[in-house]
N, C-alpha and C. Protein backbone atom coordinates (compact mmCIF):
# COMPACT_ATOMS: atom_id res chain seq x y z
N UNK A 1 62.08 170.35 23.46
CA UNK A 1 61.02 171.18 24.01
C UNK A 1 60.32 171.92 22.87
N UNK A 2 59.41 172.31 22.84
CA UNK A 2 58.37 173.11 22.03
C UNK A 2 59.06 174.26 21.80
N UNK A 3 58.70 174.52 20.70
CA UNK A 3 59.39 176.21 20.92
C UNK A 3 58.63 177.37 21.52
N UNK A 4 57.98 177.20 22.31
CA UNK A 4 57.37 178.46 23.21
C UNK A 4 58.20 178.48 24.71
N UNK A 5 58.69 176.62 24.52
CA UNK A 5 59.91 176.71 25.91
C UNK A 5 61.38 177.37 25.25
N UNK A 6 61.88 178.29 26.41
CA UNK A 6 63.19 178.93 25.99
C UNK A 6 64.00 178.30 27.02
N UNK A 7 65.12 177.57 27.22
CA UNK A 7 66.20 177.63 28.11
C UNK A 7 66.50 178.88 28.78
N UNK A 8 66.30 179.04 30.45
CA UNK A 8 66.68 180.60 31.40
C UNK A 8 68.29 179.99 31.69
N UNK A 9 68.63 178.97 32.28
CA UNK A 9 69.53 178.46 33.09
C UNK A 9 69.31 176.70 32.76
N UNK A 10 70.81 176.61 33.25
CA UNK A 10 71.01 174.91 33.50
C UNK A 10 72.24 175.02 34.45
N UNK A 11 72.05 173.77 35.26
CA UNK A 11 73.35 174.15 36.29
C UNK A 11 73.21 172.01 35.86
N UNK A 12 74.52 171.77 35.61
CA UNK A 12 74.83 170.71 35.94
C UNK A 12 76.12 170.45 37.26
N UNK A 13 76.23 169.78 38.08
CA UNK A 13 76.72 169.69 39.06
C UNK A 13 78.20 169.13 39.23
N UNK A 14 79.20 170.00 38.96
CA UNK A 14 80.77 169.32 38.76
C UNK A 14 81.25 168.32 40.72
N UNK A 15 80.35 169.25 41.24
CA UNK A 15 80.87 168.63 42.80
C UNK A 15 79.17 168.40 43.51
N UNK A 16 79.19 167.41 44.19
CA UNK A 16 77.61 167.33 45.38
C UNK A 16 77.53 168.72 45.61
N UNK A 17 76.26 169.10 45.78
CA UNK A 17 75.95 170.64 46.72
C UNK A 17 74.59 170.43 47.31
N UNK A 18 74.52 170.74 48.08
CA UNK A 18 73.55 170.79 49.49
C UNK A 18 71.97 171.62 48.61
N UNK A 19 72.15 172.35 47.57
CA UNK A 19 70.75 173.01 47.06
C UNK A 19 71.48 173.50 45.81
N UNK A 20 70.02 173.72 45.07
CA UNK A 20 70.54 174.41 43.57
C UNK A 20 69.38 175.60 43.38
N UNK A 21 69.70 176.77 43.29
CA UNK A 21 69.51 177.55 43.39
C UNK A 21 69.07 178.40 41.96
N UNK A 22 68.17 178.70 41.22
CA UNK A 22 67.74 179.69 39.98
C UNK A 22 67.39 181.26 40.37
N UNK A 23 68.37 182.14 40.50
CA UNK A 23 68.26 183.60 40.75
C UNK A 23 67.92 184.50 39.52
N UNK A 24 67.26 185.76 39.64
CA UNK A 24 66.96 186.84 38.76
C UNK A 24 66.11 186.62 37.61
N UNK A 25 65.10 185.60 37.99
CA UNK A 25 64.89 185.10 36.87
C UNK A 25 63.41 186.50 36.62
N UNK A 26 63.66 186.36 34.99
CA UNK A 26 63.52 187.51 34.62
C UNK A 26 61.56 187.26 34.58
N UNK A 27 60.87 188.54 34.30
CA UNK A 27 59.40 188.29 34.41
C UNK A 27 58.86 188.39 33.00
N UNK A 28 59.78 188.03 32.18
CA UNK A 28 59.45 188.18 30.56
C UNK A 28 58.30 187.33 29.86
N UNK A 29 58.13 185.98 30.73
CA UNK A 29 57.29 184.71 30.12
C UNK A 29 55.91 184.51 30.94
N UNK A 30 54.94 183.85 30.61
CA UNK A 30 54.20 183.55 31.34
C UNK A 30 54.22 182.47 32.13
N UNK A 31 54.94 181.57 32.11
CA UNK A 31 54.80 180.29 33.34
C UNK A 31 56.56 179.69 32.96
N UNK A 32 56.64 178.81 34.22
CA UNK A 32 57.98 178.24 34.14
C UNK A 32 57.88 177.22 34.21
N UNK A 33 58.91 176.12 33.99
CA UNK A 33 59.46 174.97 33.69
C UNK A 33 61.04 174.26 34.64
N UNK A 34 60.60 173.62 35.56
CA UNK A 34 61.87 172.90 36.10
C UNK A 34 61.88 171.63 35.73
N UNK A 35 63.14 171.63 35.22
CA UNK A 35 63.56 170.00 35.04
C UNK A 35 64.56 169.52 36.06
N UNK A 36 64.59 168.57 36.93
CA UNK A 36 65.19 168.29 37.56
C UNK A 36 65.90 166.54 37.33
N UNK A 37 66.99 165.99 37.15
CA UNK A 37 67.51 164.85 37.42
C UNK A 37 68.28 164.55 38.32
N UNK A 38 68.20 163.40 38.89
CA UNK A 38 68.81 163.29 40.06
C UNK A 38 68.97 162.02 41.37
N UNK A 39 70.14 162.06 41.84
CA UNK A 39 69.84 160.85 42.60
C UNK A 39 70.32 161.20 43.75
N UNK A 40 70.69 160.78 44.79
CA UNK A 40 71.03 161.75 46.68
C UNK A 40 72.61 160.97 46.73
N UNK A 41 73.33 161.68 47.41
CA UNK A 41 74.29 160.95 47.69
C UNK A 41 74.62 159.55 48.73
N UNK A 42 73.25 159.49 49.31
CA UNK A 42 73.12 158.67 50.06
C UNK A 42 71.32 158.49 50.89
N UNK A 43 70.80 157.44 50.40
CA UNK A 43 69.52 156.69 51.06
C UNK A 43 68.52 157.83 50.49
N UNK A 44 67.58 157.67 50.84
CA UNK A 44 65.96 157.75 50.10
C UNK A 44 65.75 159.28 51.07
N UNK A 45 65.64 160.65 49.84
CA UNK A 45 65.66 161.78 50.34
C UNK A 45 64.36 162.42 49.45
N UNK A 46 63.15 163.18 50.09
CA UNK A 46 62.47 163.94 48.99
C UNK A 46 63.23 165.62 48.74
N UNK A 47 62.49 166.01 47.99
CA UNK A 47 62.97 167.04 46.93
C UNK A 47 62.10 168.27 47.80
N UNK A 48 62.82 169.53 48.30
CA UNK A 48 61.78 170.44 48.24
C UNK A 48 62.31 171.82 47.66
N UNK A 49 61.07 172.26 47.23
CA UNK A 49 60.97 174.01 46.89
C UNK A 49 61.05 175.31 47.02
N UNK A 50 61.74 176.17 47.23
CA UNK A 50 60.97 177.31 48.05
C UNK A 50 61.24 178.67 47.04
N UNK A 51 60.60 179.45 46.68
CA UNK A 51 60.46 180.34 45.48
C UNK A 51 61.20 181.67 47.18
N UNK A 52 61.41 182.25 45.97
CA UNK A 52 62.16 183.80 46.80
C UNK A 52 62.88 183.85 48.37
N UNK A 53 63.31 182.55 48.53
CA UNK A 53 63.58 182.02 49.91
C UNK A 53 62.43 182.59 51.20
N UNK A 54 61.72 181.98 50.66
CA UNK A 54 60.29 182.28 51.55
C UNK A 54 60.61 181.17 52.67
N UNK A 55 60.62 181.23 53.66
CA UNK A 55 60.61 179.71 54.80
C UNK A 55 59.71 180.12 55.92
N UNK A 56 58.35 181.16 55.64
CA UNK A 56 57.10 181.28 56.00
C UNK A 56 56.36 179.82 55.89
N UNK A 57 55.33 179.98 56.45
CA UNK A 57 54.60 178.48 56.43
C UNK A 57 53.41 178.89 54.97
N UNK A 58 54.00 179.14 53.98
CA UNK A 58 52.98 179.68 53.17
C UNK A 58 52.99 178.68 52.19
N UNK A 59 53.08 177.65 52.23
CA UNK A 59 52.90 176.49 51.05
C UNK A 59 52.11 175.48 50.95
N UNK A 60 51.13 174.78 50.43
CA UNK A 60 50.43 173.88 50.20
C UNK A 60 50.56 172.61 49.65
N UNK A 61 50.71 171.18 49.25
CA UNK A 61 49.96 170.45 48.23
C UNK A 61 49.16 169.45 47.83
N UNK A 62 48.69 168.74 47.44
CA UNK A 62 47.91 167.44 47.31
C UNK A 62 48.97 166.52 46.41
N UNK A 63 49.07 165.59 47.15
CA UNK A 63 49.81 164.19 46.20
C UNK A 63 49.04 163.29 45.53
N UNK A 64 49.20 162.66 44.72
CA UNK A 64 48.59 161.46 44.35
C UNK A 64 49.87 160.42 43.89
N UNK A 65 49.86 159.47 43.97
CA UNK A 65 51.01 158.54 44.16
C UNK A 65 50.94 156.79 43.36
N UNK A 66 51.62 156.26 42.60
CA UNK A 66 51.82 154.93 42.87
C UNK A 66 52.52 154.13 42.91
N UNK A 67 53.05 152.99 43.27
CA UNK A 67 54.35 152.99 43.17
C UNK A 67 54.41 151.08 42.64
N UNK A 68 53.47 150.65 42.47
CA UNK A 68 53.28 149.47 41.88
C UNK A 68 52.62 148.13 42.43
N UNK A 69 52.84 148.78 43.75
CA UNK A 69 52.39 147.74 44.77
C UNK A 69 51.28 148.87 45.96
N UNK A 70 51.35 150.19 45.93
CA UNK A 70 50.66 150.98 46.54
C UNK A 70 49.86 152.25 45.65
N UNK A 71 48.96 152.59 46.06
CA UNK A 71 48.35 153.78 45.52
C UNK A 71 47.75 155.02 46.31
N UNK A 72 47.74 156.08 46.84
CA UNK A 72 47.32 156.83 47.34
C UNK A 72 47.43 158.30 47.39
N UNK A 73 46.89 159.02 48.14
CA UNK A 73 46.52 160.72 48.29
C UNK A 73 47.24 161.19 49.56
N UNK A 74 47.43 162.51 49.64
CA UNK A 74 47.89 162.74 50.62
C UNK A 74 47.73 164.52 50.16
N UNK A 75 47.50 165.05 51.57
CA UNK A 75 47.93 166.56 51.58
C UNK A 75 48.75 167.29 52.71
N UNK A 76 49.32 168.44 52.67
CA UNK A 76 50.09 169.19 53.57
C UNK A 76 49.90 170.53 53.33
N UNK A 77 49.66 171.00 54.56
CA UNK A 77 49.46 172.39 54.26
C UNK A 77 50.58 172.79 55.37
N UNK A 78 50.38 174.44 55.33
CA UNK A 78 51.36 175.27 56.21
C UNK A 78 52.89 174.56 56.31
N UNK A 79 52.99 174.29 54.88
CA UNK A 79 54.89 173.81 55.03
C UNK A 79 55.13 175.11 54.73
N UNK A 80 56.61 175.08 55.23
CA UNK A 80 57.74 175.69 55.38
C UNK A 80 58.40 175.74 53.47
N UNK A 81 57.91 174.72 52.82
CA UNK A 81 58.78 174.59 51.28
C UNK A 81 57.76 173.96 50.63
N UNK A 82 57.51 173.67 49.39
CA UNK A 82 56.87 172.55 48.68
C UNK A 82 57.26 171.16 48.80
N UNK A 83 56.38 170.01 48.89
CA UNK A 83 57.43 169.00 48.16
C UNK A 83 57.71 169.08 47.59
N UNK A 84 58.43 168.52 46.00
CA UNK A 84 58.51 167.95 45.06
C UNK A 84 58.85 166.66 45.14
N UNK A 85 58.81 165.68 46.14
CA UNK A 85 58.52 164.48 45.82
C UNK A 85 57.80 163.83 47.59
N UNK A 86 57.30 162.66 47.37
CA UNK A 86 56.98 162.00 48.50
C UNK A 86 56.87 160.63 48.42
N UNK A 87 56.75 159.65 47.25
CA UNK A 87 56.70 158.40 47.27
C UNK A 87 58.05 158.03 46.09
N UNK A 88 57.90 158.86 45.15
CA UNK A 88 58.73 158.48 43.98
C UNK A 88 60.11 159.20 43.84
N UNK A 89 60.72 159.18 45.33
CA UNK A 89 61.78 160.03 45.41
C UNK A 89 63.16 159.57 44.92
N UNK A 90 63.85 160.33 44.91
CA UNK A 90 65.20 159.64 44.31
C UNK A 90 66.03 159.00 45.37
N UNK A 91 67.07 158.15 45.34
CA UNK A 91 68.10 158.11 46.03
C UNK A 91 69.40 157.02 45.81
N UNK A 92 70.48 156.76 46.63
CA UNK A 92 71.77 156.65 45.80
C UNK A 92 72.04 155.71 44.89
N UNK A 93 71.21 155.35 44.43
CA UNK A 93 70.86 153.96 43.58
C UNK A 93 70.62 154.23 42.07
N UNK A 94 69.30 155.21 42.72
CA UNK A 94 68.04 155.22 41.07
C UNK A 94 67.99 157.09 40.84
N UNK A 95 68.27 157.52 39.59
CA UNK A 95 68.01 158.97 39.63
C UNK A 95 66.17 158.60 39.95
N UNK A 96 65.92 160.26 39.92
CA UNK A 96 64.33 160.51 39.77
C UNK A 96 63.91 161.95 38.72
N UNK A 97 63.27 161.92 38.17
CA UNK A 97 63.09 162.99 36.91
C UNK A 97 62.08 163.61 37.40
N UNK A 98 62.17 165.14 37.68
CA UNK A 98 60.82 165.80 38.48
C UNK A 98 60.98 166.98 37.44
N UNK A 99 59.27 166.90 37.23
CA UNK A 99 59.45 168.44 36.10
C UNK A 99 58.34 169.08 37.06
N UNK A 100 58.86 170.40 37.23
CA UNK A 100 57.64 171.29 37.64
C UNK A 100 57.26 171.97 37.15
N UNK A 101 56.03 172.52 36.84
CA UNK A 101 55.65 173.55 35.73
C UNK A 101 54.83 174.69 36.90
N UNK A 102 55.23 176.02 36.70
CA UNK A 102 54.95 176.85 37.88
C UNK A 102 54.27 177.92 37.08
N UNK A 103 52.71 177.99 37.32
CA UNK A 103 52.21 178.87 36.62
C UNK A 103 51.87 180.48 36.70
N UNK A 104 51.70 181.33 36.32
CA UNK A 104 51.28 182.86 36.45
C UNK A 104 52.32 183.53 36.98
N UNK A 105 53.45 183.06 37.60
CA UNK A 105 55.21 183.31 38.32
C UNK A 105 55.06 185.02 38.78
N UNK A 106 55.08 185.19 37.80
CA UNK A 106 55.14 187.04 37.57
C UNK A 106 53.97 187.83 37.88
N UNK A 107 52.95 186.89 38.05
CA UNK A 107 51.75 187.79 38.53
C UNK A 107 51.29 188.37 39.99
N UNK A 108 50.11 189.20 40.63
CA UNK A 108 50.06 189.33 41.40
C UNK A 108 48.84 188.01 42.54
N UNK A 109 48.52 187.79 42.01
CA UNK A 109 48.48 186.53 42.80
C UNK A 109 48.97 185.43 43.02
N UNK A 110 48.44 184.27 43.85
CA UNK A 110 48.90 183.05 44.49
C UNK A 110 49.55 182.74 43.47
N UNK A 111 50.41 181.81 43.46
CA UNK A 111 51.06 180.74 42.67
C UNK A 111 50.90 179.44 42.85
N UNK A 112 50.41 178.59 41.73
CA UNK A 112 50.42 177.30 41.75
C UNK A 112 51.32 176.55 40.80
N UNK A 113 51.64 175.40 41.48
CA UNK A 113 52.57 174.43 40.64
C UNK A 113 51.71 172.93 40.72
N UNK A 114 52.50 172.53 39.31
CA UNK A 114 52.04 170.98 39.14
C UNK A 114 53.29 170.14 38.67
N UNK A 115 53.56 169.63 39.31
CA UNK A 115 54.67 168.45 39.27
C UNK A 115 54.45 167.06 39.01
N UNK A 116 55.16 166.62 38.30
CA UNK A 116 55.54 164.65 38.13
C UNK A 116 56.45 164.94 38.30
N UNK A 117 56.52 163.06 38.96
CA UNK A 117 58.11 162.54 39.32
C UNK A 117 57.92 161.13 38.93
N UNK A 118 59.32 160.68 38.38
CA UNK A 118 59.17 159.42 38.18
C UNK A 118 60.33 158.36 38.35
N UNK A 119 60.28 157.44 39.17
CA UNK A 119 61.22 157.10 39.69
C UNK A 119 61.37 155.13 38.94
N UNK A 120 62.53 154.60 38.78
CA UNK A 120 62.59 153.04 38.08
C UNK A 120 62.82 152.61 39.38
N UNK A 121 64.23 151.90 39.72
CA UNK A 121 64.40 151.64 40.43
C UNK A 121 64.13 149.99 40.44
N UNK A 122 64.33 149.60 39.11
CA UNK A 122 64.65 148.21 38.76
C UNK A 122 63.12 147.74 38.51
N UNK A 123 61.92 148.46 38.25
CA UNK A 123 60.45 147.97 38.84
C UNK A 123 60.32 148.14 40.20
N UNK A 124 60.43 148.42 40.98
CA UNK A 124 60.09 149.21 42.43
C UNK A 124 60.44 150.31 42.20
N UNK A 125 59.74 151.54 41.34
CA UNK A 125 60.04 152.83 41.37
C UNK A 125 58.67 153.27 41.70
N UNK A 126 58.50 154.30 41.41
CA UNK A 126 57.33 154.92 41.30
C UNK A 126 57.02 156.11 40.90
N UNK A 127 55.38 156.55 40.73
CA UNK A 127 55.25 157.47 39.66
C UNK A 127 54.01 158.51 40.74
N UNK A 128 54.46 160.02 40.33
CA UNK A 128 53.42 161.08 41.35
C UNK A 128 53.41 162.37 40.65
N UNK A 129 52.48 162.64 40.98
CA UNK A 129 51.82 163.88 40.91
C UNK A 129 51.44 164.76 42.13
N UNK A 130 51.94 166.25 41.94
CA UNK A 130 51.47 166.93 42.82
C UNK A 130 51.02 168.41 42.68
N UNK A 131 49.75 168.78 43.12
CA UNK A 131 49.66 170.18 43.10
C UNK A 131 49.94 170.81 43.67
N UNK A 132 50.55 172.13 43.55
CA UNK A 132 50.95 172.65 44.84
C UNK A 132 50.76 174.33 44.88
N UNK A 133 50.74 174.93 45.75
CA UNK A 133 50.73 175.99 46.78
C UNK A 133 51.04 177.35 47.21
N UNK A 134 52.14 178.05 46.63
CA UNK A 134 52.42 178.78 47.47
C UNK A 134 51.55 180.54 47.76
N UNK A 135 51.30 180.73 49.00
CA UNK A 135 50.21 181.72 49.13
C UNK A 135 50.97 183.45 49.19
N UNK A 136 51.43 183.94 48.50
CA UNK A 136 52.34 184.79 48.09
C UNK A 136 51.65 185.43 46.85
N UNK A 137 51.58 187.00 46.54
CA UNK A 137 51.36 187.78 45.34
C UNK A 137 52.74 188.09 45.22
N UNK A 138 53.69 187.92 45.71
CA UNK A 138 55.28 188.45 44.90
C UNK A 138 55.51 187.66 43.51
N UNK A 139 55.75 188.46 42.77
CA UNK A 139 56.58 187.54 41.43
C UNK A 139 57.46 186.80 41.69
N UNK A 140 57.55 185.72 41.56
CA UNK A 140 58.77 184.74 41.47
C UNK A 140 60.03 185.09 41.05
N UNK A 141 61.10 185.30 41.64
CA UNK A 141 62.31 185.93 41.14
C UNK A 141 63.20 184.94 41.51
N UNK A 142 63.18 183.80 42.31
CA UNK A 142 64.27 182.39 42.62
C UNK A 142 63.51 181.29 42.86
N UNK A 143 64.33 180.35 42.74
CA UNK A 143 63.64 178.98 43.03
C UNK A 143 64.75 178.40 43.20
N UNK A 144 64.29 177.61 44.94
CA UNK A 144 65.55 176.51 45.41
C UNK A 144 65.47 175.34 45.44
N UNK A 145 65.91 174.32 44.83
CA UNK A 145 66.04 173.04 45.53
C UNK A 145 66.53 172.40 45.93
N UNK A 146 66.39 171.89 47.58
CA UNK A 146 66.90 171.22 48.16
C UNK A 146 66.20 169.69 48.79
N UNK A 147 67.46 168.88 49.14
CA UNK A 147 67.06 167.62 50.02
C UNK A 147 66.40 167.85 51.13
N UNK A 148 65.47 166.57 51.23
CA UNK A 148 65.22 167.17 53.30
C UNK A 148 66.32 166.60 54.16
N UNK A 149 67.05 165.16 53.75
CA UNK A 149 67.53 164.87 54.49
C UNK A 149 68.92 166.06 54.59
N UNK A 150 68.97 166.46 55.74
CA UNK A 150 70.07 167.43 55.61
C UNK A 150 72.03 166.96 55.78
N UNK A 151 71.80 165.64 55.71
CA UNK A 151 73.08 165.50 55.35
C UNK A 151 73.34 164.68 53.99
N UNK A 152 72.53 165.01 53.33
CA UNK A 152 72.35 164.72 51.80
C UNK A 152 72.80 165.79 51.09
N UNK A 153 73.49 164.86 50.22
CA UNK A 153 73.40 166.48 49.09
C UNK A 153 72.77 166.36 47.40
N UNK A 154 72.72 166.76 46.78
CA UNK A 154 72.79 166.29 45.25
C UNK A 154 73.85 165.88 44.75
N UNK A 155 74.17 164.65 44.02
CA UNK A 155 75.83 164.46 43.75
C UNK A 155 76.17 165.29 42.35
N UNK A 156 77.08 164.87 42.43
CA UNK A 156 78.17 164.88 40.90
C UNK A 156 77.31 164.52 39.48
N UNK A 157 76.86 165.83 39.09
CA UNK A 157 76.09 165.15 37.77
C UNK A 157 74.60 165.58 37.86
N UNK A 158 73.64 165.76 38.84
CA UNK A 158 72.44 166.21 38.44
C UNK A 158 72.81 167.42 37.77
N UNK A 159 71.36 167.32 36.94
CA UNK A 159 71.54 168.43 35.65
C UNK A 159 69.92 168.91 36.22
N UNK A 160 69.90 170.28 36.18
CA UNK A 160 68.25 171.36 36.61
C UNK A 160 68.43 172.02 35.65
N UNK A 161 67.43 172.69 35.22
CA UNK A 161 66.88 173.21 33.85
C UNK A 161 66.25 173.95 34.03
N UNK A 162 66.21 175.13 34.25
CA UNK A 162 64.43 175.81 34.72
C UNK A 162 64.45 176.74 32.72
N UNK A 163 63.22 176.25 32.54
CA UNK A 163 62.58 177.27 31.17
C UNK A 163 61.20 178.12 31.38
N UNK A 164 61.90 178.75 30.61
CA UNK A 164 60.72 180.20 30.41
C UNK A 164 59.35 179.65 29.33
N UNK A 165 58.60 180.03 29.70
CA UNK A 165 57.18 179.39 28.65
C UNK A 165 56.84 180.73 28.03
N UNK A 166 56.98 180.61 26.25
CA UNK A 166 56.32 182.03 26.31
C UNK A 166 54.46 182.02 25.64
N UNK A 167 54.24 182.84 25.70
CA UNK A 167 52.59 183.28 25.33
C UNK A 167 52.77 182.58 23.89
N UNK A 168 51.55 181.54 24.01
CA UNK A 168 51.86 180.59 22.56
C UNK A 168 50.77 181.27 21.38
């Protein structure tokens, strides 16, 4: 990483867990950094978000997507979480590498994020982008991620990363 990225946290995963969770994170930097790796413990699950355990309908995003054989757009508003994935998702097969970069965190307005994901999957993977949403002036103080499918979990071994960006 650049050196304006600092390591806040890393949680690598000794057992599956249902969400991974980044608390207290401090308001020292100007924007953040999630790295996420990962594969589901079972069948084709997307990734979602939710900053300060907000589960208000206050989230937004626009996708753009391809996956080698398809290409397309998509939006959602009034979710409950962010995506972080929708075509190029992970599951028990193929990890998927999702970085989110979450900008102004600490400020008093909205927050937006921009995410890639990128998935192999032998040549049937796929690759996305998404902007996203959330309509909140609170500073960002957590960030969760979880599966949708809810009897999924993250297995043994994803590694999350969230970094601090500082003023370059």
């Amino acid at each position: 990483m650049p050196a304006t990225y600092e390591p806040i946290a890393t949680t690598t995963l000794g057992s599956a867990a249902s969400s991974i969770t980044f608390s207290s994170i401090p308001s020292t930097y100007t924007d953040l950094r999630v790295v996420l790796v990962t594969k589901t413990t079972s069948g084709n699950a997307d990734i979602y978000l939710r900053f300060n355990s907000d589960s208000g309908s206050n989230y937004s995003r626009t996708i753009l997507y391809g996956t080698g054989s398809v290409a397309g757009s998509g939006r959602n508003t009034s979710q409950t979480y962010l995506y972080l994935t929708g075509t190029a998702y992970p599951n028990a097969s193929y990890a998927a590498l999702v970085e989110a970069d979450i900008f102004s965190y600490a400020g008093s307005t909205y927050k937006t994020l921009l995410n890639k994901v990128a998935t192999d999957k032998n040549g049937a993977g796929g690759v996305e982008a998404n902007v996203g949403l959330w309509r909140s002036t609170s500073a960002i103080t957590s960030i969760t991620l979880t599966l949708e499918a809810s009897a999924q979990d993250f297995p043994t071994g994803t590694t999350a990363t969230l970094y601090g960006i500082k003023s370059a």
